[in-house]
Protein backbone atom coordinates (compact mmCIF):
# COMPACT_ATOMS: atom_id res chain seq x y z
CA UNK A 1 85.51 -120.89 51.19
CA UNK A 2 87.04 -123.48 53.61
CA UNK A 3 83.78 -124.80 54.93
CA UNK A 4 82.23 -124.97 51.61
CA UNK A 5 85.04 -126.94 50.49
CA UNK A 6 85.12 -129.35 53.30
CA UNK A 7 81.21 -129.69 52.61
CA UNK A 8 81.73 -131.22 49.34
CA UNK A 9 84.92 -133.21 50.63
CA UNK A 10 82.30 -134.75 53.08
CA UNK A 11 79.16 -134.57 50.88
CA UNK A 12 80.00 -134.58 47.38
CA UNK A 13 79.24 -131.54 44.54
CA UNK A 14 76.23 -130.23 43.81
CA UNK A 15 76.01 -129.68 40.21
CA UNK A 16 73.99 -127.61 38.21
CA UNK A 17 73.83 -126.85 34.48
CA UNK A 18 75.05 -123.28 34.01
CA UNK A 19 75.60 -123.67 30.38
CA UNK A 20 73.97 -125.52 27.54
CA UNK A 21 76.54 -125.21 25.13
CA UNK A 22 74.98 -127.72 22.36
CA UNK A 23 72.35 -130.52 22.68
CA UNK A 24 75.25 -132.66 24.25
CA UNK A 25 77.62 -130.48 26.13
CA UNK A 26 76.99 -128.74 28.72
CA UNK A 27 78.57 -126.77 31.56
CA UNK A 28 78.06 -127.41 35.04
CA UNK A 29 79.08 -125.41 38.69
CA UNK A 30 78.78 -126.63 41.89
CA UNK A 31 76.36 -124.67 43.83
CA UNK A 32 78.45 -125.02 46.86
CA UNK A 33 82.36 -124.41 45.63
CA UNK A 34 81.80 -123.25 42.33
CA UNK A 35 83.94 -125.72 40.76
CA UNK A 36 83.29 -125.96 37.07
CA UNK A 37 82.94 -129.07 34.98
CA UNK A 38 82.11 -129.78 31.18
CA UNK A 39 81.99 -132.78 29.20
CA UNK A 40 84.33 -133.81 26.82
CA UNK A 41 84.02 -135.74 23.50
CA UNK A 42 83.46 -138.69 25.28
CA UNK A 43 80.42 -137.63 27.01
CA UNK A 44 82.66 -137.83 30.58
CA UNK A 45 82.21 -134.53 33.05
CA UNK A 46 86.05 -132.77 32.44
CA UNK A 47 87.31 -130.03 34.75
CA UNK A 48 86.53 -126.73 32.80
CA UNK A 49 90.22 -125.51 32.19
CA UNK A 50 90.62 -121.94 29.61
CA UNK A 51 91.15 -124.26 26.73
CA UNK A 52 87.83 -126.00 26.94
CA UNK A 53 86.00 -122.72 27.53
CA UNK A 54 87.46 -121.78 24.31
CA UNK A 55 86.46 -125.20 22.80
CA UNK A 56 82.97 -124.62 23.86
CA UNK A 57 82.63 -121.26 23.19
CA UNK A 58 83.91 -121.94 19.65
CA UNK A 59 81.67 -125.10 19.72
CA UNK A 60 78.63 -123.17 20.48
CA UNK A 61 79.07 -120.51 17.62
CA UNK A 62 78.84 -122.93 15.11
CA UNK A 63 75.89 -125.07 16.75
CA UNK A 64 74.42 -121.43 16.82
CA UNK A 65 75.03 -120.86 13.65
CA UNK A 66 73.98 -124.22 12.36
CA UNK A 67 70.79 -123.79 13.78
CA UNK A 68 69.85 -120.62 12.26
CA UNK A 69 70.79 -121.37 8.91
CA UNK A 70 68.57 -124.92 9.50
CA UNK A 71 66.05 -122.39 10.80
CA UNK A 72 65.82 -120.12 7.85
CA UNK A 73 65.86 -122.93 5.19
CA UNK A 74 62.23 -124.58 6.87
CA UNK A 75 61.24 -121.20 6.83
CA UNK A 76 61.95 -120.58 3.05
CA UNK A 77 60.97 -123.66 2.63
CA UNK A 78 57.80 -123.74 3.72
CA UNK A 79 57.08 -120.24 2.15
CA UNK A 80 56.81 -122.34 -1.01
């Protein structure tokens, strides 16, 4: 864990997106150290603490939810 530490110290993160939680936040994990970022309601990448995995996961029920319900109503609508 040391060394991949001290590689990021010296090289920087290397991010990836190992969450899409809506179409403008995301989650994100450094391949190297597995630190874990999201992005707050600014659109700035946030250390991911418990309380904003509970935002998001909260966040990302209703954009689920949302888009079913939008999904069913063009598909009723169209019906028609």
């Amino acid at each position: 864990m040391a060394a991949t530490k001290l590689y990021c110290d010296f090289f920087g993160h290397n991010y990836q997106i190992s969450k899409k939680v809506t179409n403008h936040v995301k989650e994100y994990t450094c391949k190297c150290c597995k630190k874990q970022l999201t992005t707050n309601s600014n659109g700035k990448l946030i250390e991911l603490t418990p309380k904003f995995q509970e935002i998001n996961q909260a966040l990302e029920r209703i954009y689920n939810n949302r888009m079913m319900r939008l999904k069913r109503k063009t598909l009723s609508s169209s019906i028609y």
